[in-house]
PDB file of N, CA and C in Angstrom:
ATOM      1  N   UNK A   1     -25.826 -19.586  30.595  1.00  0.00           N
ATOM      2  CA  UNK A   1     -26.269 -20.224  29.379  1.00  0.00           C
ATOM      3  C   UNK A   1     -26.504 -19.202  28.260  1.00  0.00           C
ATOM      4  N   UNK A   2     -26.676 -17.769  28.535  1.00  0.00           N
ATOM      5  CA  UNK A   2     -27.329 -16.887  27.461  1.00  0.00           C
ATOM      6  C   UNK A   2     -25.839 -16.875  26.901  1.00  0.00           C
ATOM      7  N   UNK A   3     -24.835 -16.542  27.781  1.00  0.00           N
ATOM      8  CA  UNK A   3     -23.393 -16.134  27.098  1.00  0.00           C
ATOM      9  C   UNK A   3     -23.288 -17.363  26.105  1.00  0.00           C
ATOM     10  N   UNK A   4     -23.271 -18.311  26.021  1.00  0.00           N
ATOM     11  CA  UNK A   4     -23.165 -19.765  25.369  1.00  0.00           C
ATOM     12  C   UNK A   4     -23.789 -18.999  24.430  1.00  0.00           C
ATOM     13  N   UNK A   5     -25.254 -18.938  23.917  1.00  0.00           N
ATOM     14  CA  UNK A   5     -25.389 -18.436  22.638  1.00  0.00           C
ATOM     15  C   UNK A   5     -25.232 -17.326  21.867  1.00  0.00           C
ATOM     16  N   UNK A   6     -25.271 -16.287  23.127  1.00  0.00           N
ATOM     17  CA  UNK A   6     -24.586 -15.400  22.946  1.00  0.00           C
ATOM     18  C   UNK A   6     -22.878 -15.557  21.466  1.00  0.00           C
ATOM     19  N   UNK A   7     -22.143 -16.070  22.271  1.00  0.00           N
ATOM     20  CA  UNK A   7     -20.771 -16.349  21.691  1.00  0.00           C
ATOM     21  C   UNK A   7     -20.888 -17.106  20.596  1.00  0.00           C
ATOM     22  N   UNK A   8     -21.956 -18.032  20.388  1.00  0.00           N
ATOM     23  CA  UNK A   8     -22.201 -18.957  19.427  1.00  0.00           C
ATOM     24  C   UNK A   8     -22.800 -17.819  18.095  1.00  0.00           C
ATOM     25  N   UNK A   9     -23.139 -17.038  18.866  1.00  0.00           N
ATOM     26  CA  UNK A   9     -24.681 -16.167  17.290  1.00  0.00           C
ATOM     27  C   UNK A   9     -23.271 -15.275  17.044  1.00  0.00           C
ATOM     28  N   UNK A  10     -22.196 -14.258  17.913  1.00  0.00           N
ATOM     29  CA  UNK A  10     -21.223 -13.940  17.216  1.00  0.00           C
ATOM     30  C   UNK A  10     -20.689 -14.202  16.233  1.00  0.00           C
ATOM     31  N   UNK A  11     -20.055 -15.639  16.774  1.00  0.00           N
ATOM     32  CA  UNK A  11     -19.141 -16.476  15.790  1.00  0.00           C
ATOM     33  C   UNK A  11     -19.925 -16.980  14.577  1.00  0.00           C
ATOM     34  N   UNK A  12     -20.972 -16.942  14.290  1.00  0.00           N
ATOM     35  CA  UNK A  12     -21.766 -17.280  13.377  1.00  0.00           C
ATOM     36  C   UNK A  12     -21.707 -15.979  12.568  1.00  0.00           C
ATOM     37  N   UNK A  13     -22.203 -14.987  13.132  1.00  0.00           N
ATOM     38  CA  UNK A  13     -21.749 -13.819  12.275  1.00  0.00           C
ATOM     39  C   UNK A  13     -21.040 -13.460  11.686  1.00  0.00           C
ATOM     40  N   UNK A  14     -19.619 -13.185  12.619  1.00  0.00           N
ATOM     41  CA  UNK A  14     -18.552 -12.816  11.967  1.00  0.00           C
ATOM     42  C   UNK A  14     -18.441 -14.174  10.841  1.00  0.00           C
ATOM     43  N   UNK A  15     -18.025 -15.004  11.099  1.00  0.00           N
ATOM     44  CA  UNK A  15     -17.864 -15.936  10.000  1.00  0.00           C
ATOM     45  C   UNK A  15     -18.593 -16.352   8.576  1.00  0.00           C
ATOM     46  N   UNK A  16     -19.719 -15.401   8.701  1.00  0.00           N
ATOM     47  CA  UNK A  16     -20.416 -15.194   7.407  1.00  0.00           C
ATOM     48  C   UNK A  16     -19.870 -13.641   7.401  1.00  0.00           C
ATOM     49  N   UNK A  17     -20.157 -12.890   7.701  1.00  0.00           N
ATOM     50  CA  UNK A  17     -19.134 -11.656   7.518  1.00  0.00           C
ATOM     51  C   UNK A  17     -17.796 -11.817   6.957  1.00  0.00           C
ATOM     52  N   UNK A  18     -16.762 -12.291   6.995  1.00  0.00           N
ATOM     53  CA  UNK A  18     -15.483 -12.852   6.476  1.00  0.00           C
ATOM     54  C   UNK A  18     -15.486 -12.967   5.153  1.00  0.00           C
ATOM     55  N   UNK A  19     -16.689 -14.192   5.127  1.00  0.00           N
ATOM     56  CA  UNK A  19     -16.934 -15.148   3.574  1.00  0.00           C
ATOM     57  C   UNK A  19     -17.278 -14.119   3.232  1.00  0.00           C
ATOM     58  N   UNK A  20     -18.392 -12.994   3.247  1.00  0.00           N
ATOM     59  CA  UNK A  20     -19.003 -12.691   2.416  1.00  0.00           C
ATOM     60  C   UNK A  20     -17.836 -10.884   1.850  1.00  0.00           C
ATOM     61  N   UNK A  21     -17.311 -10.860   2.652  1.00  0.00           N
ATOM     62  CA  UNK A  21     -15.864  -9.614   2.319  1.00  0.00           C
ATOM     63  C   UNK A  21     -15.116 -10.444   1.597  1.00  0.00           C
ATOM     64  N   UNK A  22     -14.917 -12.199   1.556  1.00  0.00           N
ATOM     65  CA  UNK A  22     -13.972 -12.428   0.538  1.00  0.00           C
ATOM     66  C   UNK A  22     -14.205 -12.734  -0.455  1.00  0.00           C
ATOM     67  N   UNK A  23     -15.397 -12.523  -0.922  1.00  0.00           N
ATOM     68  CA  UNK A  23     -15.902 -12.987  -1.392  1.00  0.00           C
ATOM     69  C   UNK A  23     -15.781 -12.013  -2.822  1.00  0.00           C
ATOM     70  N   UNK A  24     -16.063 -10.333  -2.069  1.00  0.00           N
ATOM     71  CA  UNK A  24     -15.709  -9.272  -3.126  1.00  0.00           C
ATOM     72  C   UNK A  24     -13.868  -9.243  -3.001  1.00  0.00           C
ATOM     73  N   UNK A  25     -13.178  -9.326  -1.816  1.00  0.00           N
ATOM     74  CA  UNK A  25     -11.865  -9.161  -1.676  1.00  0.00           C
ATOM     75  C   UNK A  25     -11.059  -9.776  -2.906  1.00  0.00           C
ATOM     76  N   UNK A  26     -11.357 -11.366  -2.718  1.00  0.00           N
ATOM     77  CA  UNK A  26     -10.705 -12.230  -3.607  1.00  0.00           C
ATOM     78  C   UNK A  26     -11.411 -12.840  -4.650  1.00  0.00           C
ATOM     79  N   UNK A  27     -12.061 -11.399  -5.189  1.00  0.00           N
ATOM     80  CA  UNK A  27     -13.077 -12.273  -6.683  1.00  0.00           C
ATOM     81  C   UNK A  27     -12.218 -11.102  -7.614  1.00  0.00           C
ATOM     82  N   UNK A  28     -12.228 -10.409  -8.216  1.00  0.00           N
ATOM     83  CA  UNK A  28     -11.986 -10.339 -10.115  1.00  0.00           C
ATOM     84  C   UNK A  28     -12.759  -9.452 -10.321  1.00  0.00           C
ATOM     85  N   UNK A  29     -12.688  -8.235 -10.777  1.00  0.00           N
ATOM     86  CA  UNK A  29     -13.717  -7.558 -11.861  1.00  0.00           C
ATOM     87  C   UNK A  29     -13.723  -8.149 -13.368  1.00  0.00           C
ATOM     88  N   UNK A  30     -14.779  -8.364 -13.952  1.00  0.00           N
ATOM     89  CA  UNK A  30     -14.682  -8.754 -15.051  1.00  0.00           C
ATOM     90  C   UNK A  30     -14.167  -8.569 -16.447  1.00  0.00           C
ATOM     91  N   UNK A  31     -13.560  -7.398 -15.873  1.00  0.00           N
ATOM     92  CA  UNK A  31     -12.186  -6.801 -17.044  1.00  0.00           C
ATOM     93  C   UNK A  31     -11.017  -6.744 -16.489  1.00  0.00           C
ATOM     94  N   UNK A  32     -11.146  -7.202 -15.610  1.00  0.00           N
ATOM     95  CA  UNK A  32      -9.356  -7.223 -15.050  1.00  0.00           C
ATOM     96  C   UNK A  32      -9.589  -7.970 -14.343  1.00  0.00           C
ATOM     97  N   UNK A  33      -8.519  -9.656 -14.977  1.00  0.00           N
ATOM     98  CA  UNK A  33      -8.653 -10.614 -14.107  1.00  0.00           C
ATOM     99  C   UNK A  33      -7.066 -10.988 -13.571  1.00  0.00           C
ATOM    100  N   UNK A  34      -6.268 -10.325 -13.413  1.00  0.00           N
ATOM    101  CA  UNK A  34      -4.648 -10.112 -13.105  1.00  0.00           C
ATOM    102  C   UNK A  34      -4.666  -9.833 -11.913  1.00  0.00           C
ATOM    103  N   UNK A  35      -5.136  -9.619 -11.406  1.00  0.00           N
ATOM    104  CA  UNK A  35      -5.460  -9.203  -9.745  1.00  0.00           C
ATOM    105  C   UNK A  35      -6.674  -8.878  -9.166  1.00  0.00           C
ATOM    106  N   UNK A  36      -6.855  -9.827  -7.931  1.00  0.00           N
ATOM    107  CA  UNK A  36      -7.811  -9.414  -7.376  1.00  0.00           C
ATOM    108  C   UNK A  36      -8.240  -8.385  -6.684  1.00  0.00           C
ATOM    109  N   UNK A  37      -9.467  -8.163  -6.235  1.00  0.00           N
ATOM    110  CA  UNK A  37     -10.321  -6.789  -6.245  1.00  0.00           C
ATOM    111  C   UNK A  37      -9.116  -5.862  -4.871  1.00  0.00           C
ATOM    112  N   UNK A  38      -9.282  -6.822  -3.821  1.00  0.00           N
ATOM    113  CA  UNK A  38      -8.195  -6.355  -2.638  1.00  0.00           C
ATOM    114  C   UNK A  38      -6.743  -5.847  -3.402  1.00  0.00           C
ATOM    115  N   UNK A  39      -6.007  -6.714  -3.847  1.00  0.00           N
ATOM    116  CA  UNK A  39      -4.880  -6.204  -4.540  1.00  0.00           C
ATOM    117  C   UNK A  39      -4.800  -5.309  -5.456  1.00  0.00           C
ATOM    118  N   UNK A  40      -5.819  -4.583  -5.853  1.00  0.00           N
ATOM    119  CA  UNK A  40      -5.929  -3.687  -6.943  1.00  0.00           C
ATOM    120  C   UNK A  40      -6.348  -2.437  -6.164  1.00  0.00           C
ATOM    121  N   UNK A  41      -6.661  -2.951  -5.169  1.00  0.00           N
ATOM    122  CA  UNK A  41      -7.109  -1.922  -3.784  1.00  0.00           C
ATOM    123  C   UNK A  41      -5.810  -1.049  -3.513  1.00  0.00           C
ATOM    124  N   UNK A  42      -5.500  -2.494  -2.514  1.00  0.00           N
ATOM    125  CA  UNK A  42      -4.121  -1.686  -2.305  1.00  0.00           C
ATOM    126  C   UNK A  42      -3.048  -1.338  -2.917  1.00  0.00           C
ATOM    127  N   UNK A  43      -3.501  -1.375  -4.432  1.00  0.00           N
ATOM    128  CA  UNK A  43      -2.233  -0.761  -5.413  1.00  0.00           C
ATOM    129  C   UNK A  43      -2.363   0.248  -5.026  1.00  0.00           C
ATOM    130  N   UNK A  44      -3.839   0.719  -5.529  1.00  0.00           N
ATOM    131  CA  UNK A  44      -4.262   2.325  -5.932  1.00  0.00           C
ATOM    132  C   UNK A  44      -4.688   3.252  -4.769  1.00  0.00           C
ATOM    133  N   UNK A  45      -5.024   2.732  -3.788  1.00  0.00           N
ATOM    134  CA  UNK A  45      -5.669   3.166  -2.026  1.00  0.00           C
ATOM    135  C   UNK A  45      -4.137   3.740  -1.708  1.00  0.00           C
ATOM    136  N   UNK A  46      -4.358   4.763  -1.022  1.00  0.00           N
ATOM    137  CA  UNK A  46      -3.064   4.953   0.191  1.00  0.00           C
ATOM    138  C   UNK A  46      -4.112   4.903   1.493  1.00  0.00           C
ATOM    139  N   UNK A  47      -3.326   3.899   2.348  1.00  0.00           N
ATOM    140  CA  UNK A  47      -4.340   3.352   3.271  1.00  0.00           C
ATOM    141  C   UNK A  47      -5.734   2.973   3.574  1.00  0.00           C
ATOM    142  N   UNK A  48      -6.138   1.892   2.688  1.00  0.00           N
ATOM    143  CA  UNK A  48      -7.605   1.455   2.465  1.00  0.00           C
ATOM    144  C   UNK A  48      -8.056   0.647   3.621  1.00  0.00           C
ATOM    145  N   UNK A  49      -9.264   1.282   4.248  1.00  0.00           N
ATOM    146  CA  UNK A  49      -9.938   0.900   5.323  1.00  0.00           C
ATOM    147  C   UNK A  49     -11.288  -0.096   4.589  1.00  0.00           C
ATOM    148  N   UNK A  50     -11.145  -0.923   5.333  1.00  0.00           N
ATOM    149  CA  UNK A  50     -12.629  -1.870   5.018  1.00  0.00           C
ATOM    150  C   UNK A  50     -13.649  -1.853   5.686  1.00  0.00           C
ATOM    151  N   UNK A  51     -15.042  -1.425   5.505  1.00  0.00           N
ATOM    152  CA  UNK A  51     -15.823  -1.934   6.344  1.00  0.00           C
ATOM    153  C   UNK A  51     -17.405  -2.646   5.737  1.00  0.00           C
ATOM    154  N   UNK A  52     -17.960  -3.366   6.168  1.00  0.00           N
ATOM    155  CA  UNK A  52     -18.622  -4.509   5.917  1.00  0.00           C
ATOM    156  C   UNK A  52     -20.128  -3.943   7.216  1.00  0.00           C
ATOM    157  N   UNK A  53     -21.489  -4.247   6.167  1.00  0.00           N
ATOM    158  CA  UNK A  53     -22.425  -3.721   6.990  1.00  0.00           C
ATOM    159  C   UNK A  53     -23.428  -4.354   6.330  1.00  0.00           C
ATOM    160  N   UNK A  54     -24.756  -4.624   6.727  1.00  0.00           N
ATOM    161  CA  UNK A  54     -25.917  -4.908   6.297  1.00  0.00           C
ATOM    162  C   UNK A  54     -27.123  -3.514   6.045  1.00  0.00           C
ATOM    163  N   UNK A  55     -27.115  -3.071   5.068  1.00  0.00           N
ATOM    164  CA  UNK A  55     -27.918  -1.433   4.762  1.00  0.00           C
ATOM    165  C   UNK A  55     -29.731  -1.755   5.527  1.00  0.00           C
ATOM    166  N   UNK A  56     -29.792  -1.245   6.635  1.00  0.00           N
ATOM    167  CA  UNK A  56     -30.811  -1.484   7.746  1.00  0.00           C
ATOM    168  C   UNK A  56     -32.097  -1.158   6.027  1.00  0.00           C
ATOM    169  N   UNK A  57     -31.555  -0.318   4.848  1.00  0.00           N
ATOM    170  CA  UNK A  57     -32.821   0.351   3.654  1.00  0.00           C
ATOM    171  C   UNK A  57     -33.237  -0.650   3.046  1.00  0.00           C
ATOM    172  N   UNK A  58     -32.275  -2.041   2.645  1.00  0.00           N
ATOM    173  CA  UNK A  58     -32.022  -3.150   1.548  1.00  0.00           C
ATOM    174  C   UNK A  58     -32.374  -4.129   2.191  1.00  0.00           C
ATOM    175  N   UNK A  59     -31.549  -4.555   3.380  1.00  0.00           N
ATOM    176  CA  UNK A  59     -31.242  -5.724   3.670  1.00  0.00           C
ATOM    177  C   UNK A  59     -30.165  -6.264   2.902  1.00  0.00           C
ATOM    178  N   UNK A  60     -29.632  -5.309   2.078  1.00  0.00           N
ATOM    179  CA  UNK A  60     -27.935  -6.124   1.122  1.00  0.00           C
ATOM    180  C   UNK A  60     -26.705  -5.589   1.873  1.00  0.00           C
ATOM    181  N   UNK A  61     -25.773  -6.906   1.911  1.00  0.00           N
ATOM    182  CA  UNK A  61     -25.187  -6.793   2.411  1.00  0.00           C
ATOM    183  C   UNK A  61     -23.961  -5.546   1.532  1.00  0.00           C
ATOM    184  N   UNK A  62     -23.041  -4.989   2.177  1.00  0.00           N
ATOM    185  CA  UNK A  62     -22.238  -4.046   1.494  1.00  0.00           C
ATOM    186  C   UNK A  62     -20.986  -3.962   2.247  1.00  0.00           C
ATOM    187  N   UNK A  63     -19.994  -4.126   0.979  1.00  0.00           N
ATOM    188  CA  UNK A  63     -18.942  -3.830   2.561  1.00  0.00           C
ATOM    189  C   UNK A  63     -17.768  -2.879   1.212  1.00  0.00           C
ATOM    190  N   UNK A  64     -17.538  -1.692   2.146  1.00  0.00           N
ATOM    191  CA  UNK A  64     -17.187   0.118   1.846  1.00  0.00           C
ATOM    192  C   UNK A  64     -15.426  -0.056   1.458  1.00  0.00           C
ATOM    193  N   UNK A  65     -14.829   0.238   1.206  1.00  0.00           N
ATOM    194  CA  UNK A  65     -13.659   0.929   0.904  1.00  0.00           C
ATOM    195  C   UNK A  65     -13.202   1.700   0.867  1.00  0.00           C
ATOM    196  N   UNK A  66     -12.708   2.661   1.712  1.00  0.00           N
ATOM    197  CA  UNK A  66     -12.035   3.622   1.994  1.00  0.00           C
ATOM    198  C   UNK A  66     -10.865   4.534   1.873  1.00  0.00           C
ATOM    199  N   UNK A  67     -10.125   5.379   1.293  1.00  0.00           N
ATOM    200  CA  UNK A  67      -8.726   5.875   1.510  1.00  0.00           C
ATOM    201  C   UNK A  67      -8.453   6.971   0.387  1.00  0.00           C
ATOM    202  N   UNK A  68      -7.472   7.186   0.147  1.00  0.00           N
ATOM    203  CA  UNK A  68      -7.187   8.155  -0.313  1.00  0.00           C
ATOM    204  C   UNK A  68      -6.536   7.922  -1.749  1.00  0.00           C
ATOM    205  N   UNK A  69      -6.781   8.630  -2.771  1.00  0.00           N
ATOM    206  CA  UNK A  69      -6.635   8.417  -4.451  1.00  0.00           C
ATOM    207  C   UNK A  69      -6.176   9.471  -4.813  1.00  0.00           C
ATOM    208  N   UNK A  70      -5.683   9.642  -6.344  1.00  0.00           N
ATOM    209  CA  UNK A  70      -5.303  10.510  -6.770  1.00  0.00           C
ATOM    210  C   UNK A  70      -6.491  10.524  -7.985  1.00  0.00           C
ATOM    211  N   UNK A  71      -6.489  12.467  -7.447  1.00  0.00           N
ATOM    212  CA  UNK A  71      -7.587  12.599  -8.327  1.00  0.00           C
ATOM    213  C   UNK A  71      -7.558  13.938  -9.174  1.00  0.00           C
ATOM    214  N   UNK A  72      -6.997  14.146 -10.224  1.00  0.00           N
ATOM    215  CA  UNK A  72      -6.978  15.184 -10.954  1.00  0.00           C
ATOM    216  C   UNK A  72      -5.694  16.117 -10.153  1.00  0.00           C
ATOM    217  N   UNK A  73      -4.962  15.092 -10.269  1.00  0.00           N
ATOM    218  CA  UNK A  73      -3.291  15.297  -9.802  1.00  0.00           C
ATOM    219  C   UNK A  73      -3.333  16.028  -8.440  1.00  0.00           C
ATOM    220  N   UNK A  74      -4.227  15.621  -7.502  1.00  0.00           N
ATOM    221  CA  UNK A  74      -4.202  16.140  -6.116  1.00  0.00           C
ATOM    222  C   UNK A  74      -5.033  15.097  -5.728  1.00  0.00           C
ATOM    223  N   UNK A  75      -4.474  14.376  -3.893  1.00  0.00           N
ATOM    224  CA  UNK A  75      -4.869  13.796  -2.961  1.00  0.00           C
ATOM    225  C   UNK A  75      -6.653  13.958  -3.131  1.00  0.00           C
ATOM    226  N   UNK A  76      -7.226  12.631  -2.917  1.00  0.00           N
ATOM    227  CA  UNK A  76      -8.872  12.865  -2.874  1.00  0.00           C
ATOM    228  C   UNK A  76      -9.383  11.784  -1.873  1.00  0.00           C
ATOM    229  N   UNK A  77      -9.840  12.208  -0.880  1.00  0.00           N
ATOM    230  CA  UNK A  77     -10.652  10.878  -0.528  1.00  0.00           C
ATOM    231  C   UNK A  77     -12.028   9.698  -1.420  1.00  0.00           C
ATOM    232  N   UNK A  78     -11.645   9.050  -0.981  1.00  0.00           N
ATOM    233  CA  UNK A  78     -12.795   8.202  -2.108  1.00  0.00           C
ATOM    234  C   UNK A  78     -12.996   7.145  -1.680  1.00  0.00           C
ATOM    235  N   UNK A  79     -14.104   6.704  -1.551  1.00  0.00           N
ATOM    236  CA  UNK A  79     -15.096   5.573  -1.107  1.00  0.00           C
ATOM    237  C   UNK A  79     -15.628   4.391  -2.128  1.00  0.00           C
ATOM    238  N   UNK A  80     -15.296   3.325  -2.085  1.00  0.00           N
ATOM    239  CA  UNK A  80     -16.214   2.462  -3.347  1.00  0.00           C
ATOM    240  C   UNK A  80     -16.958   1.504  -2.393  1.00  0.00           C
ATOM    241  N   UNK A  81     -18.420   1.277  -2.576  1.00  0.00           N
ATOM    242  CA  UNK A  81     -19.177   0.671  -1.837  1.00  0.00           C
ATOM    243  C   UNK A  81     -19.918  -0.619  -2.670  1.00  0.00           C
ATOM    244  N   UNK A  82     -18.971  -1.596  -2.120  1.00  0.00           N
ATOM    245  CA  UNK A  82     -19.846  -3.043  -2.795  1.00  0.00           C
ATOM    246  C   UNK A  82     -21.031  -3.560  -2.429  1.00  0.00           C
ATOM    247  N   UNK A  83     -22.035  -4.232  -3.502  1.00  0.00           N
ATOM    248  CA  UNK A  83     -22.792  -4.671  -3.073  1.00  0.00           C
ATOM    249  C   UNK A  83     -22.880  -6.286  -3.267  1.00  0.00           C
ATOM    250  N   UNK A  84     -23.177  -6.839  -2.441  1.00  0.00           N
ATOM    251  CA  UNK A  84     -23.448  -8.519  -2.608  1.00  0.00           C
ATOM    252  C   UNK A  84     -25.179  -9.353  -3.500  1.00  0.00           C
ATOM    253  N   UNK A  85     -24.499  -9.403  -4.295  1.00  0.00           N
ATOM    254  CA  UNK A  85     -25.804 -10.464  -5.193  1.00  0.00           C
ATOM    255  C   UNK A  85     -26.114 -11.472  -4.472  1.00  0.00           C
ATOM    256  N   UNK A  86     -26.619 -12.479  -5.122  1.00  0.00           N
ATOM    257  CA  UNK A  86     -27.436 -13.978  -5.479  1.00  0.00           C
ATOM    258  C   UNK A  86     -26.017 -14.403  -5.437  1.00  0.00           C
ATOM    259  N   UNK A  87     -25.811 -15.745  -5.200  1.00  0.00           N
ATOM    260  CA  UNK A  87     -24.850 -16.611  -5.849  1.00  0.00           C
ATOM    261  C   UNK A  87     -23.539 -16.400  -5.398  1.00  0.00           C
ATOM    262  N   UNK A  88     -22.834 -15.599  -4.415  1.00  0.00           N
ATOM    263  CA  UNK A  88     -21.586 -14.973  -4.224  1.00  0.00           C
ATOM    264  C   UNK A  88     -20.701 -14.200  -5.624  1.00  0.00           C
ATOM    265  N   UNK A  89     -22.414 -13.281  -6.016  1.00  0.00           N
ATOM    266  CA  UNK A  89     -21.721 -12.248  -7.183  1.00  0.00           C
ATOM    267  C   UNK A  89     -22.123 -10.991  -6.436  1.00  0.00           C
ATOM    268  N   UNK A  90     -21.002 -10.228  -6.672  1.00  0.00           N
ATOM    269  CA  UNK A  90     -20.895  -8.488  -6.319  1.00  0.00           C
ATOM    270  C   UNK A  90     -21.187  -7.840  -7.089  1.00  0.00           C
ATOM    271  N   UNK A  91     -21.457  -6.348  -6.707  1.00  0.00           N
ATOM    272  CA  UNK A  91     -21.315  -5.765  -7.900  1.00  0.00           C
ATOM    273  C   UNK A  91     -20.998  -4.197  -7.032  1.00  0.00           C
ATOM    274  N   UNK A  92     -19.860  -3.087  -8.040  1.00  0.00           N
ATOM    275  CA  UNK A  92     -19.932  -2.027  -7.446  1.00  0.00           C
ATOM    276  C   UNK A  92     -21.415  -0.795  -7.185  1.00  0.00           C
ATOM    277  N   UNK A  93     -21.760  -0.406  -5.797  1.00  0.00           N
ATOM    278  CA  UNK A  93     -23.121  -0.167  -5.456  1.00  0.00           C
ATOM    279  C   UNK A  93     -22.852   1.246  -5.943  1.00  0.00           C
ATOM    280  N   UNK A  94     -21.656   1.962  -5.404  1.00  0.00           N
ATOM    281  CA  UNK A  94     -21.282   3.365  -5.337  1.00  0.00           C
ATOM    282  C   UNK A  94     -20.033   3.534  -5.381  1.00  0.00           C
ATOM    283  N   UNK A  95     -19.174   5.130  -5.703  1.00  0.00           N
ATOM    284  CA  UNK A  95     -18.080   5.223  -5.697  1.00  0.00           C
ATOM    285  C   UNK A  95     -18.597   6.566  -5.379  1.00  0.00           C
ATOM    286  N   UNK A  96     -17.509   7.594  -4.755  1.00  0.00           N
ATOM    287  CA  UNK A  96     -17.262   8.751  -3.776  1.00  0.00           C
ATOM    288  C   UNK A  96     -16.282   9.445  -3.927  1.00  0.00           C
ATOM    289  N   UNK A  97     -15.706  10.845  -4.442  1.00  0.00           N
ATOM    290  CA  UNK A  97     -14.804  10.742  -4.445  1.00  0.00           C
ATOM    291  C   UNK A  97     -15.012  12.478  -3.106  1.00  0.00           C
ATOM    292  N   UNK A  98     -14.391  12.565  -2.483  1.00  0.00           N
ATOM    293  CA  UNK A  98     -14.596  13.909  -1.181  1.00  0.00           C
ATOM    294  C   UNK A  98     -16.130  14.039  -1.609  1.00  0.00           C
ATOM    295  N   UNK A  99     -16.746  13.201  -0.944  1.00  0.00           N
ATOM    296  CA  UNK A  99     -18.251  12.940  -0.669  1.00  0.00           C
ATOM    297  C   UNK A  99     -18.970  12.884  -2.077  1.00  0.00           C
ATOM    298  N   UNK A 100     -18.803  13.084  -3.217  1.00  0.00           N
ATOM    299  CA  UNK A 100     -19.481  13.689  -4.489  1.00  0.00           C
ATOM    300  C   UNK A 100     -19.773  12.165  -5.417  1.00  0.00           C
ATOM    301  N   UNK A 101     -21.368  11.591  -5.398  1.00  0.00           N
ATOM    302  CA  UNK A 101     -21.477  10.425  -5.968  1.00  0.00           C
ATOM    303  C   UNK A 101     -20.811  10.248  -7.498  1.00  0.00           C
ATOM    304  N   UNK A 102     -20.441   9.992  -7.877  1.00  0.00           N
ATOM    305  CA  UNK A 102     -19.754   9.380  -9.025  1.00  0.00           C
ATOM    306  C   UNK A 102     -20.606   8.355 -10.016  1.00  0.00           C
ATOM    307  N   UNK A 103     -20.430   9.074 -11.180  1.00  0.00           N
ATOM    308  CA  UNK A 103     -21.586   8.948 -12.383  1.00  0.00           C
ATOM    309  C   UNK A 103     -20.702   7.196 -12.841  1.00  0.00           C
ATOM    310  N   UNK A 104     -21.629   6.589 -13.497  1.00  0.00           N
ATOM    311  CA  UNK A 104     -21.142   4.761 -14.044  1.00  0.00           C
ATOM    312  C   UNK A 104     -19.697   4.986 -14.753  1.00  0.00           C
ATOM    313  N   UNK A 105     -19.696   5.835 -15.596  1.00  0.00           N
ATOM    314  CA  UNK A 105     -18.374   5.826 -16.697  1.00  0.00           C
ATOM    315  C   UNK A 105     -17.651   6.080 -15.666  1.00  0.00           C
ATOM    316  N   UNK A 106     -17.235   7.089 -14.890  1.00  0.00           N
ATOM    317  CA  UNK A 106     -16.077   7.184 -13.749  1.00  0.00           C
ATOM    318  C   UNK A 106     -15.985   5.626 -13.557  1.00  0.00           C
ATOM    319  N   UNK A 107     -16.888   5.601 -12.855  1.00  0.00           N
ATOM    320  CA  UNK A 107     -16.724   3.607 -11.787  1.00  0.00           C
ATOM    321  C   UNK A 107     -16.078   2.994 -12.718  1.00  0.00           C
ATOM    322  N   UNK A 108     -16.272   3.099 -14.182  1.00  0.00           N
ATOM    323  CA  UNK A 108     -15.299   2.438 -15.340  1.00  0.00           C
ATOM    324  C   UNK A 108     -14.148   2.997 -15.498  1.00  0.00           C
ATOM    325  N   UNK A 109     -14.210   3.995 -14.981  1.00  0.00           N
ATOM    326  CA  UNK A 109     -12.539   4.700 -15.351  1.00  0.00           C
ATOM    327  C   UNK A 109     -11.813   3.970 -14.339  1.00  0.00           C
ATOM    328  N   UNK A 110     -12.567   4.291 -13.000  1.00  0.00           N
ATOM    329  CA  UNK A 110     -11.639   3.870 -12.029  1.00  0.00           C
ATOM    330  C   UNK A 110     -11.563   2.370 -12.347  1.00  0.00           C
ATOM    331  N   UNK A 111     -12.106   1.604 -12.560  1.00  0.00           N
ATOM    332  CA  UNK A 111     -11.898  -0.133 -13.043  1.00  0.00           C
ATOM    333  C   UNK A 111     -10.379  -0.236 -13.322  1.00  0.00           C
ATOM    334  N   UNK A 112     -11.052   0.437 -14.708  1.00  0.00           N
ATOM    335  CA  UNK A 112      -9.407   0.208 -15.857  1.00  0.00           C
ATOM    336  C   UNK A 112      -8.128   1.284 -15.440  1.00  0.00           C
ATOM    337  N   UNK A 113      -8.138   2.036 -14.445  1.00  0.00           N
ATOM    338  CA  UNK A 113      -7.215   2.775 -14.162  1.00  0.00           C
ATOM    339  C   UNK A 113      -6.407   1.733 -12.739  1.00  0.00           C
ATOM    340  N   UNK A 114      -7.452   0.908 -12.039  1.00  0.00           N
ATOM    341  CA  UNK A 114      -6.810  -0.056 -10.696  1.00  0.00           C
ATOM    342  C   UNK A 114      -6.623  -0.869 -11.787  1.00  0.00           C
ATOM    343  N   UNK A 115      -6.770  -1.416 -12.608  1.00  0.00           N
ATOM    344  CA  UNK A 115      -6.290  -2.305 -13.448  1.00  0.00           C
ATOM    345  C   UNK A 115      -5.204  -2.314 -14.042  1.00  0.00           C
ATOM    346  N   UNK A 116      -4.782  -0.965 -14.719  1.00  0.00           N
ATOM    347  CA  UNK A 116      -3.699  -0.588 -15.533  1.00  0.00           C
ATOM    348  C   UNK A 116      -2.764  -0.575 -14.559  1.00  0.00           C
ATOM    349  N   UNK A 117      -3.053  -0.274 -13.539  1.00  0.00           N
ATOM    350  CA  UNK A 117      -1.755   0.683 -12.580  1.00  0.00           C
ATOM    351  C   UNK A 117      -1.010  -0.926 -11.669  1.00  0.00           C
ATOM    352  N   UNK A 118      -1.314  -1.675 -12.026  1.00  0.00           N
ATOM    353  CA  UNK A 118      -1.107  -3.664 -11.672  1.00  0.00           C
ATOM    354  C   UNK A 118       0.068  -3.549 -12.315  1.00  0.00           C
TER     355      UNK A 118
END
């Protein structure tokens, strides 16, 4: 009987896990509405890894982005870390580029640069 809820509290999880990755996946930044957030991903990502977590500090949910960019005309790793609002609104939490936090105007560069490159 434990496995029964067991399998039940999974599937409950993951399935709010899903919604709540598509939530940033297939929503829009608010200056570039030509493609969504995923597709603008994988324009600009060479091999973008996803991962999706609850921050044990917040309690907000966040789910990471991963891969590799071009950054001052050489390969960079870089990280953009979403965060989940009220209402199924996101917003970008952090950006990374080879570990080094990244000041707001970058996070805007990079916007309109996954935007342009559509």
């Amino acid at each position: 009987m434990k496995n029964i809820y067991f399998i039940i509290l999974v599937l409950i999880i993951t399935s709010c896990k899903s919604k709540m990755d598509d939530t940033i996946k297939k929503g829009y930044f608010n200056g570039c509405k030509k493609a969504t957030v995923e597709q603008l991903v994988n324009n600009f990502f060479n091999n973008p890894k996803w991962e999706s977590f609850v921050s044990p500090e917040d309690d907000k949910y966040h789910l990471n982005v991963s891969g590799q960019i071009q950054y001052d005309e050489k390969p960079a790793n870089a990280i953009i870390q979403f965060e989940v609002l009220e209402n199924e609104k996101w917003q970008i939490n952090a950006f990374t580029i080879n570990g080094e936090p990244q000041e707001d105007e970058i996070i805007l560069e990079l916007v309109s640069e996954m935007c342009n490159a559509n």
